[in-house]
C-alpha atoms as a PDB file:
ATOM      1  CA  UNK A   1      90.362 247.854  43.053  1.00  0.00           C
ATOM      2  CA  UNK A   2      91.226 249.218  46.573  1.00  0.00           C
ATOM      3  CA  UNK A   3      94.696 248.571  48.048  1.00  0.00           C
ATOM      4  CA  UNK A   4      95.429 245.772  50.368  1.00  0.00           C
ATOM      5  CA  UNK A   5      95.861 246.634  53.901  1.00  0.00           C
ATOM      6  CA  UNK A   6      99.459 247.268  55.381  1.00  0.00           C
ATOM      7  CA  UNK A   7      99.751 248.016  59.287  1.00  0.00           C
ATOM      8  CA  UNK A   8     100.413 251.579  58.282  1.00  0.00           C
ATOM      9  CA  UNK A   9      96.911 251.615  56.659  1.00  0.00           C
ATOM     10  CA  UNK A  10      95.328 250.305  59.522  1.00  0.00           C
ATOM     11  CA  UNK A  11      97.410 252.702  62.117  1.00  0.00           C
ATOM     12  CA  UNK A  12      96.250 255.743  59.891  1.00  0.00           C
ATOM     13  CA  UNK A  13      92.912 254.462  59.652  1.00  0.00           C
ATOM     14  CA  UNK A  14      90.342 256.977  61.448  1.00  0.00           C
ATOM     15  CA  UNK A  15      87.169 256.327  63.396  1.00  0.00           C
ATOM     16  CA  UNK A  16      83.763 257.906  62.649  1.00  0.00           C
ATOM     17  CA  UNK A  17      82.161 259.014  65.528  1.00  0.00           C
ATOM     18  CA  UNK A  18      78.749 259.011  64.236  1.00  0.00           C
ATOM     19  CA  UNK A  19      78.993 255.393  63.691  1.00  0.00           C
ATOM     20  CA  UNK A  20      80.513 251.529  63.235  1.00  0.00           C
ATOM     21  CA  UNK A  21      82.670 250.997  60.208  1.00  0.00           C
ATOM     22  CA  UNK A  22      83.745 247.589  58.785  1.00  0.00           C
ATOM     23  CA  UNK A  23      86.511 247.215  56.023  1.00  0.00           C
ATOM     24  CA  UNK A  24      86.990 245.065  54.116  1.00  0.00           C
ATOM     25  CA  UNK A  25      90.081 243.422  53.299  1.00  0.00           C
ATOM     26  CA  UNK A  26      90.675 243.718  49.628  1.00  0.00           C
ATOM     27  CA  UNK A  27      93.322 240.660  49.770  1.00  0.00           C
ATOM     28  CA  UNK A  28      91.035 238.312  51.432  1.00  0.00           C
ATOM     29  CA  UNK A  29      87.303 237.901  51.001  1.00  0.00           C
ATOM     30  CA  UNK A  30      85.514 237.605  54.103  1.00  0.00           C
ATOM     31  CA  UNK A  31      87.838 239.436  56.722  1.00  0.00           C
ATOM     32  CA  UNK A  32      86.916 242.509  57.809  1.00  0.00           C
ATOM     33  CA  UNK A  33      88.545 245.161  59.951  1.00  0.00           C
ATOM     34  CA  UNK A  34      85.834 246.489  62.506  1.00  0.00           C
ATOM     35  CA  UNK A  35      86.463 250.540  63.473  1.00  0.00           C
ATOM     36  CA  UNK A  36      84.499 251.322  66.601  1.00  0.00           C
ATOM     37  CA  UNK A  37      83.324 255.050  66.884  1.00  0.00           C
ATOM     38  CA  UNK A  38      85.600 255.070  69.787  1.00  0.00           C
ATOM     39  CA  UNK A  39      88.507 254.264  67.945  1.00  0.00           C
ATOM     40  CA  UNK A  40      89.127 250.645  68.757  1.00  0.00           C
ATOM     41  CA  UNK A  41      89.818 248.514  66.208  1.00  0.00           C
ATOM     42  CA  UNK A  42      89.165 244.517  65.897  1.00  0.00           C
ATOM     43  CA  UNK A  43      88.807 242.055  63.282  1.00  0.00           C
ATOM     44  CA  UNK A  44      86.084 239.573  61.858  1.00  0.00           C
ATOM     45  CA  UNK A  45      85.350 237.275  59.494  1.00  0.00           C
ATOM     46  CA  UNK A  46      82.087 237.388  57.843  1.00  0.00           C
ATOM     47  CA  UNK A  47      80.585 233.756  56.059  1.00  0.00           C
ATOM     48  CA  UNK A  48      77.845 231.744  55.636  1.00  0.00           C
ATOM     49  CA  UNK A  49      76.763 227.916  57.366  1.00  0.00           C
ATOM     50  CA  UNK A  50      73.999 226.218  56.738  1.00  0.00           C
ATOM     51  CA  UNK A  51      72.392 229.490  54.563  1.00  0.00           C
ATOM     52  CA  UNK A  52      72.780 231.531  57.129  1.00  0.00           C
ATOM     53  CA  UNK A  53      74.982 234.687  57.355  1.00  0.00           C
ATOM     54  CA  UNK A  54      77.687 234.235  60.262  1.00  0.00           C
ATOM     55  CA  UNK A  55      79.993 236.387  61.870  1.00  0.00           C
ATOM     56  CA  UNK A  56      82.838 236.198  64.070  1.00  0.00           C
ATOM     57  CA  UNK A  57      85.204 237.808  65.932  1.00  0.00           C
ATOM     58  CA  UNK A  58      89.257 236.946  65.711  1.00  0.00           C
ATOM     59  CA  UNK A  59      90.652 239.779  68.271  1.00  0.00           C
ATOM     60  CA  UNK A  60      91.706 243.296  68.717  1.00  0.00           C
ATOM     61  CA  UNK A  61      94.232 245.229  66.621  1.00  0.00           C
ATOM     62  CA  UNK A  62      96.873 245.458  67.071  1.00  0.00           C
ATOM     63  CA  UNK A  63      97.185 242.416  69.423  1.00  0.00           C
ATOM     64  CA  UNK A  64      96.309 240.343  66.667  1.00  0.00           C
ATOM     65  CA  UNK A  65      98.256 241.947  63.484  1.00  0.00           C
ATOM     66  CA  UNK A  66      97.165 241.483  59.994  1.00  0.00           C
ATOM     67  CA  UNK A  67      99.419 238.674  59.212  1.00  0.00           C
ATOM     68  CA  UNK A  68      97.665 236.776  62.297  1.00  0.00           C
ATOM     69  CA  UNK A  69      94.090 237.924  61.485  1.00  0.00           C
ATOM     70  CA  UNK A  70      94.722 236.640  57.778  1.00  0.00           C
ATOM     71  CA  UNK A  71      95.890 233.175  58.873  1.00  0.00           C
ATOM     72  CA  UNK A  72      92.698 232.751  61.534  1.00  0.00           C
ATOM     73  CA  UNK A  73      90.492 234.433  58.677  1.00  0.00           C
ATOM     74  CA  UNK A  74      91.989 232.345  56.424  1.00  0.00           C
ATOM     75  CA  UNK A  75      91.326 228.903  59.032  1.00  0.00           C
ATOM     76  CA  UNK A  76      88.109 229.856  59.581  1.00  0.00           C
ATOM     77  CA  UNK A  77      86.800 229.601  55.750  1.00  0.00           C
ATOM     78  CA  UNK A  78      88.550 226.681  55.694  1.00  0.00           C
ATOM     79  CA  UNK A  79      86.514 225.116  58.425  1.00  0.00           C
ATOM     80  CA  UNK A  80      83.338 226.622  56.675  1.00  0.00           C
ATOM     81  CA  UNK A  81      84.410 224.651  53.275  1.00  0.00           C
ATOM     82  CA  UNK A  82      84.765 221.676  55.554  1.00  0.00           C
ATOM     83  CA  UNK A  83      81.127 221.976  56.650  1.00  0.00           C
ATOM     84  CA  UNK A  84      82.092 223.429  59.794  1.00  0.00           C
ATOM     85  CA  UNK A  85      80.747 226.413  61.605  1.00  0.00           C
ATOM     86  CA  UNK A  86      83.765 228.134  63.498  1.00  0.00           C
ATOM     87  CA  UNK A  87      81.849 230.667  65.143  1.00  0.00           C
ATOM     88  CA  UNK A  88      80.066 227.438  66.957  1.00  0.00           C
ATOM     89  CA  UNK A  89      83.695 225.833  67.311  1.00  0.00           C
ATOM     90  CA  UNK A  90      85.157 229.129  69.247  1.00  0.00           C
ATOM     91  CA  UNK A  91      82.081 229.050  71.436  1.00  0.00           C
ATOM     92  CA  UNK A  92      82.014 225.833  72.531  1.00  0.00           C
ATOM     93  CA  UNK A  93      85.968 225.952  73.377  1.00  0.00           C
ATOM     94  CA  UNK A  94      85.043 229.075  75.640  1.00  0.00           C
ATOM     95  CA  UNK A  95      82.393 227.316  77.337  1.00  0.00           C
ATOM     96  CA  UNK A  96      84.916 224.280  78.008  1.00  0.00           C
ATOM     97  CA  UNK A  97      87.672 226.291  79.102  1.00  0.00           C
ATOM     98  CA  UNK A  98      85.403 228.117  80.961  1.00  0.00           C
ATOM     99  CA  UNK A  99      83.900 225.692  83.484  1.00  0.00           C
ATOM    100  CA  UNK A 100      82.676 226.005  87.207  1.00  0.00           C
ATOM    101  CA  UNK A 101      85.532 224.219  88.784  1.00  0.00           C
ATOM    102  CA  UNK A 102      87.867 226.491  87.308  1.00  0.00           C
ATOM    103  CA  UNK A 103      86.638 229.584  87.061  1.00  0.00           C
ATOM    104  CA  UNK A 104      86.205 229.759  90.608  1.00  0.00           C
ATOM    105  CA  UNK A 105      89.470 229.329  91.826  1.00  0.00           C
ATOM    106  CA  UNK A 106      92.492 232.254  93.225  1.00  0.00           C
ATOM    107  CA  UNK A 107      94.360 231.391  90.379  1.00  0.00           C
ATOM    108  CA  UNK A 108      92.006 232.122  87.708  1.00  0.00           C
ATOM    109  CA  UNK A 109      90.679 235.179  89.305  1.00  0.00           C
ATOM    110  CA  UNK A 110      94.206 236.635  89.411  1.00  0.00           C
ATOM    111  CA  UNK A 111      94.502 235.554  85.708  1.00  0.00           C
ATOM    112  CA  UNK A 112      91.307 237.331  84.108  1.00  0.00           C
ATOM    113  CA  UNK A 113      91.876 240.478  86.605  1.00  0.00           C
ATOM    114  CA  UNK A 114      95.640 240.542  85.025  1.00  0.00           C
ATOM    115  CA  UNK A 115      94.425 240.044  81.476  1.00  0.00           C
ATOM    116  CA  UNK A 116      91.390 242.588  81.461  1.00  0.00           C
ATOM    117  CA  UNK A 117      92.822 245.045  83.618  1.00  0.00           C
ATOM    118  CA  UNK A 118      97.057 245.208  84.430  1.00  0.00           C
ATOM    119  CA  UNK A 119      97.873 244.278  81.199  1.00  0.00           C
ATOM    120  CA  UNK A 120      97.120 247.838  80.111  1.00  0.00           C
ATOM    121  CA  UNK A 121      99.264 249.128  82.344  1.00  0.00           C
ATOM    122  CA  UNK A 122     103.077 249.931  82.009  1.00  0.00           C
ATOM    123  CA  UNK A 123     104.047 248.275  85.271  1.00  0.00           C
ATOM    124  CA  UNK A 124     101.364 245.866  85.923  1.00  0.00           C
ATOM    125  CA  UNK A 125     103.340 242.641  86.036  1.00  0.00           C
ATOM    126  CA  UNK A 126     104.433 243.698  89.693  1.00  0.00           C
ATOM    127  CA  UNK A 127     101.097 243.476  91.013  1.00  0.00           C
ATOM    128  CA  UNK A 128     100.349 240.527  89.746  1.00  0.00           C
ATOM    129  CA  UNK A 129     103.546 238.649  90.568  1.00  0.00           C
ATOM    130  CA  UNK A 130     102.424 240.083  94.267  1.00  0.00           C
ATOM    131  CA  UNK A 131      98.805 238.872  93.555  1.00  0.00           C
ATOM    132  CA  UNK A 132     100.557 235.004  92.631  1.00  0.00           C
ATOM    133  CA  UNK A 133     102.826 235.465  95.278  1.00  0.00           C
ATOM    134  CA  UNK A 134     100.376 236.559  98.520  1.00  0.00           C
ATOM    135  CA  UNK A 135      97.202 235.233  97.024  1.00  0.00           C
ATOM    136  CA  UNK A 136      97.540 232.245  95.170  1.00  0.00           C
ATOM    137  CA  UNK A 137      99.745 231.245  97.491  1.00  0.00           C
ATOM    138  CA  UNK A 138      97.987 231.569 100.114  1.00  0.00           C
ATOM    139  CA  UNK A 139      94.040 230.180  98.869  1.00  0.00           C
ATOM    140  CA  UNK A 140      95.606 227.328  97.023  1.00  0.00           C
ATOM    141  CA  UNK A 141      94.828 224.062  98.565  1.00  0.00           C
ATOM    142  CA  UNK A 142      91.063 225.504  99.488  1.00  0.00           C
ATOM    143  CA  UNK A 143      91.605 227.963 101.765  1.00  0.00           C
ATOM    144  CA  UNK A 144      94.129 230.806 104.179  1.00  0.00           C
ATOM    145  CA  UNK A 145      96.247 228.572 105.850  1.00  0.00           C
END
């Protein structure tokens, strides 16, 4: 029987270029670690609804560690043994969150640019204090005062 994962495992783990790797988690059926042949590394849960094979994705290593994807993992066959289909659950919580009124507004657009793109960086909470500062600032209310 293989090992159960540790975060060293996972660290060590290495990518195959030639193609998409999941592993799966000897300590808990149905969660998977996904290896990209770039090297990035997310997890999923793999189960079935209504017959049908189902997959879906928790997050990215190592934002979500292996103690967190086990206890999502972990929720999510316990909505499928409630009759539940997660996957369906996640979606439709995107799609609320997600609506017209406010996606389009300064703050939000400040708030997805920060998450997709200065998170990564080593200093990017400066620019986007001056983003909330200058911009949001400025549009809230409807408009540049």
């Amino acid at each position: 029987m293989p090992r159960a994962f540790t975060a060293k495992t996972i660290e060590n783990l290495t990518a195959d270029p030639a193609k998409r790797q999941e592993i799966p988690d000897p300590a808990l059926s149905g969660l998977y670690l996904v290896v990209q042949p770039s090297g990035v590394k997310s997890w999923a849960v793999r189960y079935r609804h209504a017959g049908k094979p189902r997959k879906m994705t928790l997050g990215k290593w190592p934002i979500l560690s292996l103690a967190d994807a086990r206890v999502a993992a972990s929720n999510a066959l316990e909505a499928v043994e409630h009759g539940r289909d997660p996957g369906r659950e996640k979606l439709a919580a995107k799609k609320a969150r997600d609506t017209v009124a406010d996606r389009d507004t300064m703050e939000a657009l400040v708030d997805t640019y920060a998450k997709r793109h200065l998170s990564k960086l080593k200093s990017g909470g400066t620019p986007k204090r001056e983003l909330e500062c200058h911009a949001v600032e400025a549009w809230r209310g409807g408009g540049v005062g």
